[in-house]
Protein backbone atom coordinates (compact mmCIF):
# COMPACT_ATOMS: atom_id res chain seq x y z
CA UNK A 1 0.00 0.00 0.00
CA UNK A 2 2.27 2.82 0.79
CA UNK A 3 4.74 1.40 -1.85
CA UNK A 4 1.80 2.03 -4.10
CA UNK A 5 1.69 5.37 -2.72
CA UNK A 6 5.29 6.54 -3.17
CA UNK A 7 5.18 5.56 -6.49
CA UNK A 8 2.32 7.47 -7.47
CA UNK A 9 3.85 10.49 -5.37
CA UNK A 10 6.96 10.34 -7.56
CA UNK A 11 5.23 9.84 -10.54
CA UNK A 12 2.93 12.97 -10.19
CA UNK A 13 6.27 14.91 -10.22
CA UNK A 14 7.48 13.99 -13.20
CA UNK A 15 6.28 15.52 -16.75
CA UNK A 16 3.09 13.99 -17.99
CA UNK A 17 3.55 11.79 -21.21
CA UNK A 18 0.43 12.34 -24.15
CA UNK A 19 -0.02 9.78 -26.48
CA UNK A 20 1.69 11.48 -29.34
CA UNK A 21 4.79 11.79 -26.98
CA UNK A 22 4.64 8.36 -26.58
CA UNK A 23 4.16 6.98 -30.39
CA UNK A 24 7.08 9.58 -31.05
CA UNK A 25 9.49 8.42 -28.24
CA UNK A 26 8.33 4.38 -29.72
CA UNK A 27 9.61 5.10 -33.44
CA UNK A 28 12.49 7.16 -32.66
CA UNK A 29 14.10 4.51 -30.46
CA UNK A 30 12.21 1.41 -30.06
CA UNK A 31 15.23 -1.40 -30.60
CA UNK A 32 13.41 -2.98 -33.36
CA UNK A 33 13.60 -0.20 -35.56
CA UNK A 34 17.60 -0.67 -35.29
CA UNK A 35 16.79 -4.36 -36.88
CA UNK A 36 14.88 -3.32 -39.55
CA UNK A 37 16.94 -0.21 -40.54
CA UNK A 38 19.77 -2.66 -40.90
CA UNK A 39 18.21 -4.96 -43.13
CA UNK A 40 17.68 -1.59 -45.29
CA UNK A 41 21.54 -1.37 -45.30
CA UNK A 42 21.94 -4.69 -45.96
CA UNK A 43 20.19 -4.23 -49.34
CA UNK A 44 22.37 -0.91 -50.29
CA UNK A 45 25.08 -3.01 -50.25
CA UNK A 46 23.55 -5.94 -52.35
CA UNK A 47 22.22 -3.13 -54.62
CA UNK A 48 26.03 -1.87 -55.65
CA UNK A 49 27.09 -5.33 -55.66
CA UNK A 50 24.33 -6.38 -58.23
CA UNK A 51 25.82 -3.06 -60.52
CA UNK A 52 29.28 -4.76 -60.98
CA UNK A 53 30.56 -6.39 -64.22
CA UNK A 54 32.42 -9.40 -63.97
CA UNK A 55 36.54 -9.05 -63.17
CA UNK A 56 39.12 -10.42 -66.10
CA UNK A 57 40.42 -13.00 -65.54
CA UNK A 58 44.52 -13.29 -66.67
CA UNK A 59 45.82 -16.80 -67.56
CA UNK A 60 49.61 -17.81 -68.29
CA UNK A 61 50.02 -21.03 -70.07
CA UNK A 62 53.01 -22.71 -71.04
CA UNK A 63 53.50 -24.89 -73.14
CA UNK A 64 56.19 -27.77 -74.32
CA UNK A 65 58.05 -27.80 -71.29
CA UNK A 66 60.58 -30.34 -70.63
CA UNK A 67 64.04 -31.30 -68.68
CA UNK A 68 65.21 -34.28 -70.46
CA UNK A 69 66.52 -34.93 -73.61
CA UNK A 70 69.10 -33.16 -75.72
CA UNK A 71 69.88 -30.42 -76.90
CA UNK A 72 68.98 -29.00 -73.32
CA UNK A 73 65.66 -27.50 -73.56
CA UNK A 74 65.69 -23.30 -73.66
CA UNK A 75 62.31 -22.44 -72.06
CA UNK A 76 61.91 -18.98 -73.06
CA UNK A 77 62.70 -20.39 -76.88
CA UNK A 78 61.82 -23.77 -77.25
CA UNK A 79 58.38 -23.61 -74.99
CA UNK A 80 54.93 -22.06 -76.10
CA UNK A 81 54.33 -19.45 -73.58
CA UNK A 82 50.70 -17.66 -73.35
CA UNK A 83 49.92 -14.37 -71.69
CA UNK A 84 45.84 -13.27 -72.41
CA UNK A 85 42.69 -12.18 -70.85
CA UNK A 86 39.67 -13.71 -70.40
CA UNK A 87 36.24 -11.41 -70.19
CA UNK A 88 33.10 -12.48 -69.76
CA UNK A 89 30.19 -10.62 -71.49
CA UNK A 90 26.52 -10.70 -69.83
CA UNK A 91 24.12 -11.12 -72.64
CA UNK A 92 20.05 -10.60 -72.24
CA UNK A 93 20.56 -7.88 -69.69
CA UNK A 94 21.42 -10.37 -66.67
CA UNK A 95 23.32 -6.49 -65.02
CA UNK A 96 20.58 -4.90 -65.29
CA UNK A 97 17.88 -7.60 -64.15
CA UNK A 98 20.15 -8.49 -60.98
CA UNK A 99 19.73 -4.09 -60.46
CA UNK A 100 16.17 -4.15 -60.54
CA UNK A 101 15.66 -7.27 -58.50
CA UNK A 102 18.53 -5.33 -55.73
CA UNK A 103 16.13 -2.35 -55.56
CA UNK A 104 12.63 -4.11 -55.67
CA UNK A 105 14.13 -5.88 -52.38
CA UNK A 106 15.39 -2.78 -51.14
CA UNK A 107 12.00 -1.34 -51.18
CA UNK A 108 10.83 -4.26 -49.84
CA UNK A 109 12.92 -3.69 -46.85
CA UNK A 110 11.73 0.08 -46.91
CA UNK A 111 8.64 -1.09 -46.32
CA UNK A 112 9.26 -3.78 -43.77
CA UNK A 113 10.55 -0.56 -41.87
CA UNK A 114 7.31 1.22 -41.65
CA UNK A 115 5.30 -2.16 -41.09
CA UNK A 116 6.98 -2.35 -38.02
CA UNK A 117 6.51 1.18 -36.90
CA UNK A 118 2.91 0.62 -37.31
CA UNK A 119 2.83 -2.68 -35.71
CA UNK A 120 4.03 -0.49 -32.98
CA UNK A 121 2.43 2.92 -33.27
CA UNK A 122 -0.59 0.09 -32.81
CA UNK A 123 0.52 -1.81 -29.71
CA UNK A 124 1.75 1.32 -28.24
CA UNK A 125 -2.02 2.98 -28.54
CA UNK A 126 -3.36 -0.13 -27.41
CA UNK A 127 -0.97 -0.45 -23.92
CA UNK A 128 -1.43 3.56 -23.76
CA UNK A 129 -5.17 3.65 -23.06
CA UNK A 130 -5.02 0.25 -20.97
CA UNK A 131 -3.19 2.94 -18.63
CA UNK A 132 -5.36 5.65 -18.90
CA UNK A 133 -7.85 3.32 -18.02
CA UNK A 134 -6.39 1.79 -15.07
CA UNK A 135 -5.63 5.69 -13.90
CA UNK A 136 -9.09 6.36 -14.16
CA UNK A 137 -10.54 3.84 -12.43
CA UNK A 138 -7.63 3.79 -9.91
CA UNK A 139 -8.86 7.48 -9.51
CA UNK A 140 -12.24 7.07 -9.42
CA UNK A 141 -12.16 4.82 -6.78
CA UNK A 142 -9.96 6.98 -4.81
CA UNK A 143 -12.58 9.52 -4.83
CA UNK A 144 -15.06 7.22 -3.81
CA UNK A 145 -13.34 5.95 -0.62
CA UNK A 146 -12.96 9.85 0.23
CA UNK A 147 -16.72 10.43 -0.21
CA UNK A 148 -17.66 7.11 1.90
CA UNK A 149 -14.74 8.07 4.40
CA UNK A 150 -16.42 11.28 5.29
CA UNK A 151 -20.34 9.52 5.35
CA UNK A 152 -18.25 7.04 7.85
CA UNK A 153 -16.54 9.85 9.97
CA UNK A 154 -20.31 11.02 10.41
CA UNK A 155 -21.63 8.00 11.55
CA UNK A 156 -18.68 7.75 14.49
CA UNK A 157 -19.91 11.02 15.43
CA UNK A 158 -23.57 10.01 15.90
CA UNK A 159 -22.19 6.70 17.69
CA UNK A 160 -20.11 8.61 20.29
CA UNK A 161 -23.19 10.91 20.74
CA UNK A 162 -25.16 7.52 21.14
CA UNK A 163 -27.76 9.32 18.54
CA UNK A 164 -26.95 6.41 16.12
CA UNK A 165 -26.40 1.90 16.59
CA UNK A 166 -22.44 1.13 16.33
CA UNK A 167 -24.42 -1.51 13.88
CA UNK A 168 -24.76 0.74 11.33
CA UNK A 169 -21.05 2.22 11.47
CA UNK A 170 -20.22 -1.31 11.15
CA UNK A 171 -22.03 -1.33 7.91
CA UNK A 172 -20.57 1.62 6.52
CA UNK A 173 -16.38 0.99 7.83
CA UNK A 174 -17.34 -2.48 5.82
CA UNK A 175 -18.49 -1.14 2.63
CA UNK A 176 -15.34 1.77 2.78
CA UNK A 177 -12.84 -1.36 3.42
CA UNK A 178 -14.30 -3.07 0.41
CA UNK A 179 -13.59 0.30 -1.85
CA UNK A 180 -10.03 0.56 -0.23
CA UNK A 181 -9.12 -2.85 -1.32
CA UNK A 182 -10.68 -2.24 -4.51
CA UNK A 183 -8.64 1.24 -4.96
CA UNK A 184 -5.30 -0.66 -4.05
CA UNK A 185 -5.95 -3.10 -6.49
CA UNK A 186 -6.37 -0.98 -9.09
CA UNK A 187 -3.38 1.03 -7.87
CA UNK A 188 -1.62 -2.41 -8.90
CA UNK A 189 -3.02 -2.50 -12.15
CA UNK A 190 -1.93 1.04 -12.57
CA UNK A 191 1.57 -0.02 -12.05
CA UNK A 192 1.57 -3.28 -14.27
CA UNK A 193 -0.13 -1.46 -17.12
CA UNK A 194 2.37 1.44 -17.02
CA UNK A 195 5.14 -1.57 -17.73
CA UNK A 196 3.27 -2.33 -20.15
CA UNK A 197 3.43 0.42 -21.79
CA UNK A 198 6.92 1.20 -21.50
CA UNK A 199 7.62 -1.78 -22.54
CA UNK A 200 5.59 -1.00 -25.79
CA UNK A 201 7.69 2.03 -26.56
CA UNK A 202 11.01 0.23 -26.10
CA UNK A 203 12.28 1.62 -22.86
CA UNK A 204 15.17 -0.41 -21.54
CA UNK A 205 14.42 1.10 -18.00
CA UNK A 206 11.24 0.99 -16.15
CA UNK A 207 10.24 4.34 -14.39
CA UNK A 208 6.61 5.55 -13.01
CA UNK A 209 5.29 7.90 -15.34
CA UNK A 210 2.34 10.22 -15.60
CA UNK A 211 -0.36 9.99 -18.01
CA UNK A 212 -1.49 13.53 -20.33
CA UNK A 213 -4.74 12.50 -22.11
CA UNK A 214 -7.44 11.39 -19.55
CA UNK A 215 -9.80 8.97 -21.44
CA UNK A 216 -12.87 11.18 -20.99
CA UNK A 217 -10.63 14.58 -22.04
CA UNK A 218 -9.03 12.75 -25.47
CA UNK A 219 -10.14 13.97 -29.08
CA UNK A 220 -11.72 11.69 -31.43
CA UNK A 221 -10.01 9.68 -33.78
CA UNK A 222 -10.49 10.26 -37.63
CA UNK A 223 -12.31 8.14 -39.73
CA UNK A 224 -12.26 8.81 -43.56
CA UNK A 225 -15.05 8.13 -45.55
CA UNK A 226 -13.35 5.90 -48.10
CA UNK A 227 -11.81 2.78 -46.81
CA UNK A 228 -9.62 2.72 -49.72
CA UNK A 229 -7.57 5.34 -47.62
CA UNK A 230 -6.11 1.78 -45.83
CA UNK A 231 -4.97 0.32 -48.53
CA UNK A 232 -2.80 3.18 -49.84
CA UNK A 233 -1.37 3.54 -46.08
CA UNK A 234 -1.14 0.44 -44.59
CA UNK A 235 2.37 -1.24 -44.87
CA UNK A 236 0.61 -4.91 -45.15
CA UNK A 237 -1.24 -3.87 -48.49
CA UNK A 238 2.36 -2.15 -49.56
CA UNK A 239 4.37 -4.95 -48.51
CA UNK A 240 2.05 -7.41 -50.82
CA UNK A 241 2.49 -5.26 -54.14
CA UNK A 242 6.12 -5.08 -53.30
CA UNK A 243 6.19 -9.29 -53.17
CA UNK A 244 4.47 -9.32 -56.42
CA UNK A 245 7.59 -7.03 -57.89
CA UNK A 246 10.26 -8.97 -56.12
CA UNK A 247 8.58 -12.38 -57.80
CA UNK A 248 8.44 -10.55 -61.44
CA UNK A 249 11.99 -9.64 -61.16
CA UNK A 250 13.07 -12.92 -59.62
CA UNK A 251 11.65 -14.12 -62.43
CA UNK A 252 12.99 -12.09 -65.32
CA UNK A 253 16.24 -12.66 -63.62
CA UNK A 254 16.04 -16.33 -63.68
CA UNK A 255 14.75 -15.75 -67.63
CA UNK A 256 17.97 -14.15 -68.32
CA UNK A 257 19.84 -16.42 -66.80
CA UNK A 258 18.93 -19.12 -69.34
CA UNK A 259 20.58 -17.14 -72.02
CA UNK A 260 24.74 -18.02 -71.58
CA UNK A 261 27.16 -15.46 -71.18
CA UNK A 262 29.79 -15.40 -73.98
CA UNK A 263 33.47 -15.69 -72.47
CA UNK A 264 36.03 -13.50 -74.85
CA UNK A 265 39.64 -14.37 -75.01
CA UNK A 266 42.87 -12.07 -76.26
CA UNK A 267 46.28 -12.26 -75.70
CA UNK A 268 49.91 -13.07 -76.75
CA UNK A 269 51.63 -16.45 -77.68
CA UNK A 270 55.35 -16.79 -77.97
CA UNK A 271 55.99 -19.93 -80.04
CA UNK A 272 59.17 -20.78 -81.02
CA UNK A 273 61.10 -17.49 -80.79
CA UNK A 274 58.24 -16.23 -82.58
CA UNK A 275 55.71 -13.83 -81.14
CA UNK A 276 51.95 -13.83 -82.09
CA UNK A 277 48.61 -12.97 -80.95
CA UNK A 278 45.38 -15.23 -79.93
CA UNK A 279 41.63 -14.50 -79.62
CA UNK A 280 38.83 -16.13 -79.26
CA UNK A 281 35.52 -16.44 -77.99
CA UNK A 282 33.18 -19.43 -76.15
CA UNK A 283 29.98 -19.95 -74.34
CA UNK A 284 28.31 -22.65 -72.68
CA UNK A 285 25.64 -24.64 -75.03
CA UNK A 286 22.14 -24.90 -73.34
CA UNK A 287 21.55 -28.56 -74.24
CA UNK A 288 20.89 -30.10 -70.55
CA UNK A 289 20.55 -27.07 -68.58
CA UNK A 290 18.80 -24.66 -69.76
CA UNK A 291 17.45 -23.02 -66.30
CA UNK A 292 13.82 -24.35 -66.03
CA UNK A 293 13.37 -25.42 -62.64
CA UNK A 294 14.52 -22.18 -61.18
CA UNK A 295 12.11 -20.13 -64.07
CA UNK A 296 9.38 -22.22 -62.92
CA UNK A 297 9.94 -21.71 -59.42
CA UNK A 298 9.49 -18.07 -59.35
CA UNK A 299 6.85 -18.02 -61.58
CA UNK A 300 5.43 -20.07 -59.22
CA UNK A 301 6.15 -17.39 -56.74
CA UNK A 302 4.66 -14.39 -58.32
CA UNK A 303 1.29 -16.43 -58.59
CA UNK A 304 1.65 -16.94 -55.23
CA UNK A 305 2.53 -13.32 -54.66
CA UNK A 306 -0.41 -11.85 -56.59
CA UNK A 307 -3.09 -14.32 -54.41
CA UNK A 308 -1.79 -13.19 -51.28
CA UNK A 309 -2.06 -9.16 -52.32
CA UNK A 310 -5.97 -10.08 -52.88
CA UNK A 311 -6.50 -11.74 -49.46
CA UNK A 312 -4.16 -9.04 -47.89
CA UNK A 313 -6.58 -6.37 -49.33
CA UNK A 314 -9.74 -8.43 -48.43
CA UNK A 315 -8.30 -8.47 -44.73
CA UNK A 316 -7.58 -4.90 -44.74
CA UNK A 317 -11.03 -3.77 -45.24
CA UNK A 318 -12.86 -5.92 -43.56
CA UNK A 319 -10.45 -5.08 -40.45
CA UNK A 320 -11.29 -1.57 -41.36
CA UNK A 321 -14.94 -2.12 -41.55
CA UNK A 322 -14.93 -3.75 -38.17
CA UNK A 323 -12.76 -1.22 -36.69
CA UNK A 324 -15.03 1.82 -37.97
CA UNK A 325 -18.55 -0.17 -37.40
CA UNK A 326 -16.98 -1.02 -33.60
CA UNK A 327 -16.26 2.51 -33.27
CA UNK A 328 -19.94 3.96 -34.47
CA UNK A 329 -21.58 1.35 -31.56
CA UNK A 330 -19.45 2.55 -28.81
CA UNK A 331 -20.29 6.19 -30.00
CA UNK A 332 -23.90 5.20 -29.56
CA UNK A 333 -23.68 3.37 -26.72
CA UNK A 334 -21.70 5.77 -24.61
CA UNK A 335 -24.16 8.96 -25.92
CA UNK A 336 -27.39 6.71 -25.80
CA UNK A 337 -27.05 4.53 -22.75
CA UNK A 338 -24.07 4.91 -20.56
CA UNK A 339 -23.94 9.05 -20.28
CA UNK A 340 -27.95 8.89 -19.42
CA UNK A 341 -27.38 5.81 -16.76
CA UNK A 342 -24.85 8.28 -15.04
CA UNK A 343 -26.60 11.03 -14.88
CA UNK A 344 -29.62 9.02 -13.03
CA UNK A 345 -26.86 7.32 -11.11
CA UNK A 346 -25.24 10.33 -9.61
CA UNK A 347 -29.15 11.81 -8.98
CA UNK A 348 -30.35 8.94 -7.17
CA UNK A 349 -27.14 8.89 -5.05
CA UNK A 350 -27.65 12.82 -4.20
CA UNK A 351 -31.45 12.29 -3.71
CA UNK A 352 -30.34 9.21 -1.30
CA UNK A 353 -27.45 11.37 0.82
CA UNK A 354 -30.37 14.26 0.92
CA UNK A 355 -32.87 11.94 2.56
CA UNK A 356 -30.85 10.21 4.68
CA UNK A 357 -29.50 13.13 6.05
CA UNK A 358 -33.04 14.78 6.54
CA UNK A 359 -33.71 11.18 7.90
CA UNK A 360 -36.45 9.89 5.63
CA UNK A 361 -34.11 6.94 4.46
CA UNK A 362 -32.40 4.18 6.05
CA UNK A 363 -29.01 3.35 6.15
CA UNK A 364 -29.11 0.30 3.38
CA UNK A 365 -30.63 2.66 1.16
CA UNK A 366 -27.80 5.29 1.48
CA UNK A 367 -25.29 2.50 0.49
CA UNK A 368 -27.38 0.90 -2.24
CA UNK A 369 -27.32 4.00 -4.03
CA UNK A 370 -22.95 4.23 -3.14
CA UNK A 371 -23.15 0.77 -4.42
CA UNK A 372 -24.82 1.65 -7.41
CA UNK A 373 -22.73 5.06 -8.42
CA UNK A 374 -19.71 3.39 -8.34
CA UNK A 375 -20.77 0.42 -10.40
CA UNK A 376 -22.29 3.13 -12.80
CA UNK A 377 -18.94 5.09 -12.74
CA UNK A 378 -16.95 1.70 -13.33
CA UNK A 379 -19.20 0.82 -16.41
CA UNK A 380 -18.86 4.81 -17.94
CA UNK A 381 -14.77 4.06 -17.53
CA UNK A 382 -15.21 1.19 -19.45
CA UNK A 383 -17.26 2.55 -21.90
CA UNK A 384 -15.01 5.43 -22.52
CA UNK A 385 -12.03 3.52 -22.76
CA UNK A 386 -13.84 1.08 -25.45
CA UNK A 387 -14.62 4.14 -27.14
CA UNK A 388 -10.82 4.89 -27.21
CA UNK A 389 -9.42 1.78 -27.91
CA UNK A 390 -12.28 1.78 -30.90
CA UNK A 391 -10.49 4.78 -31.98
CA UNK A 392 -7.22 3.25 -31.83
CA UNK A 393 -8.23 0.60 -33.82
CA UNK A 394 -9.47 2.74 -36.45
CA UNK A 395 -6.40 4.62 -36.30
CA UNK A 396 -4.29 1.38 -36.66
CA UNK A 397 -6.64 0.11 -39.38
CA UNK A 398 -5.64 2.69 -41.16
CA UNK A 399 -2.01 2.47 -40.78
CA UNK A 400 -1.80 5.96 -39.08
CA UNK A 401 1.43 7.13 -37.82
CA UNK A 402 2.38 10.72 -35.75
């Protein structure tokens, strides 16, 4: 209990953290990002690597060499000596199909990167308003013990007068125990869902924080009228046209590859104290390889590709649909029902404290009506923080970053 206390006592000193603090402080140094930023340079360097030609290659040959026999054998006169190069030339554009395949991944990577930033952005909203839940109803229920504590102070006035049975003090030190174990719990829950969220935003050290954007105080979320809006932002969606390029370059690549290179040859032969030049060219024949299996396989893959853009799409919407149809119920039912309940909540608990303390009510009436205000204010702290996390969704539907 008092460790619960200190903690919020140092927390309320420190600055208080919104929600677009917290996405910020998530992207800019969550240690994930690290991982997928270096798979970005990863693919720079395969991308200048793809852009080389092949090296030369130099060969010395010699030729007619031997150490028996006479006359003795002269090697610089009596052996065939050859000094040329060897160059291979790419044919059906294998350089530049290798490039495009390099930068197709590297966009693929590109887009990995903000995939995980909303994956993120999305748990980070999520753990954010699991707080700000917990702080309100931690809060609430702080304010509720206060309000019983000073009905109970009351009633061991009127028992010390004797104007009053130490039955119903009883009743009432009962019902205020019950809300203190019920704020300390929630005190707990304060505490674990804090972690939480720090733990969402990448924070290598765990520190009590202080929360900017009550649940009941936040702004709406946006929702655009066209759902198409999700497909254009979300990474998933991005990610799956990306595939379907990777799998048509893949496969162009591997179409090129069937072609063979032609090797070109040029140099100098000594023969004989006579000193000449070579050429020549020579290339592989296609007769038992001719690259099929791995042509087939990535065609293969950009079928597969293309299927999985149209269920990615199909999943995006109706995730979006869901999200926006969730969030239009707990619009109505926190306008319709839940805002209405409380208002007859909190005016049959004021009508109760007025008669009881004009004595025309009874004790278990007075607490009934306690009872029922604080389940009332429990279910409009739910509601408000479905409404937010409704919101959230929405926003992560979308693919929404600060």
């Amino acid at each position: 209990m008092q460790l619960c206390l200190k903690l919020l006592v140092l927390a309320s000193a420190l600055p208080a953290i919104t929600l677009e603090q917290a996405l910020q402080e998530a992207l800019r140094n969550h240690p994930l990002l690290a991982v997928s930023q270096s798979r970005i340079e990863s693919n720079t360097g395969k991308l200048q690597q793809a852009g080389l030609r092949p090296n030369p290659l130099f060969i010395y040959q010699s030729e007619d060499f031997r150490t028996w026999q006479s006359p003795a054998h002269r090697f610089w006169q009596d052996a065939d000596h050859f000094f040329y190069l060897q160059q291979t030339f790419e044919t059906a554009s294998k350089r530049s199909r290798r490039i495009d395949l390099a930068q197709a991944n590297q966009r693929r990577a590109t887009i990995e990167l903000t995939l995980q930033k909303q994956t993120i952005a999305a748990r980070v909203r999520v753990a954010y308003w699991d707080a700000a839940g917990a702080v309100a109803r931690e809060s609430m229920l702080r304010e509720a013990y206060r309000n019983l504590d000073a009905v109970t102070e009351y009633h061991r006035v009127q028992v010390r007068e004797g104007a009053m049975a130490e039955a119903d003090l009883l009743r009432v030190e009962l019902e205020e125990q019950k809300i203190l174990l019920l704020a300390n719990a929630a005190a707990v829950d304060v505490q674990r869902a804090q972690i939480r969220l720090q733990r969402e935003m990448g924070r290598a050290g765990i520190e009590p924080i202080t929360l900017d954007l009550p649940i009941d105080t936040a702004s709406p979320g946006f929702t655009p009228a066209n759902p198409e809006a999700a497909l254009e932002q979300r990474a998933e969606a991005q990610l799956a046209r990306q595939i379907i390029l990777v799998a048509g370059a893949q496969l162009q690549l591997e179409s090129a590859l069937a072609t063979p290179n032609i090797d070109g040859v040029a140099g100098y032969k000594r023969s004989k104290n006579f000193d000449t030049m070579l050429w020549g060219v020579q290339t592989q024949l296609p007769i038992f390889n001719r690259n099929e299996g791995n042509i087939a396989s990535a065609s293969a893959e950009e079928r597969l590709a293309r299927n999985a853009l149209v269920s990615t799409e199909a999943l995006i919407r109706s995730e979006y649909a869901g999200a926006a149809r969730e969030l239009q119920l707990r619009e109505q039912q926190l306008r319709r029902s839940v805002l209405p309940l409380r208002a007859r909540a909190l005016e049959l608990n004021r009508l109760a404290r007025e008669a009881y303390r004009l004595g025309g009510a009874d004790l278990l009436r007075l607490l009934d009506a306690l009872r029922n205000l604080l389940d009332t204010e429990l279910l409009y702290i739910e509601a408000q923080l479905a409404l937010r996390q409704a919101e959230a969704s929405v926003q992560s539907a979308l693919g929404a970053l600060p």
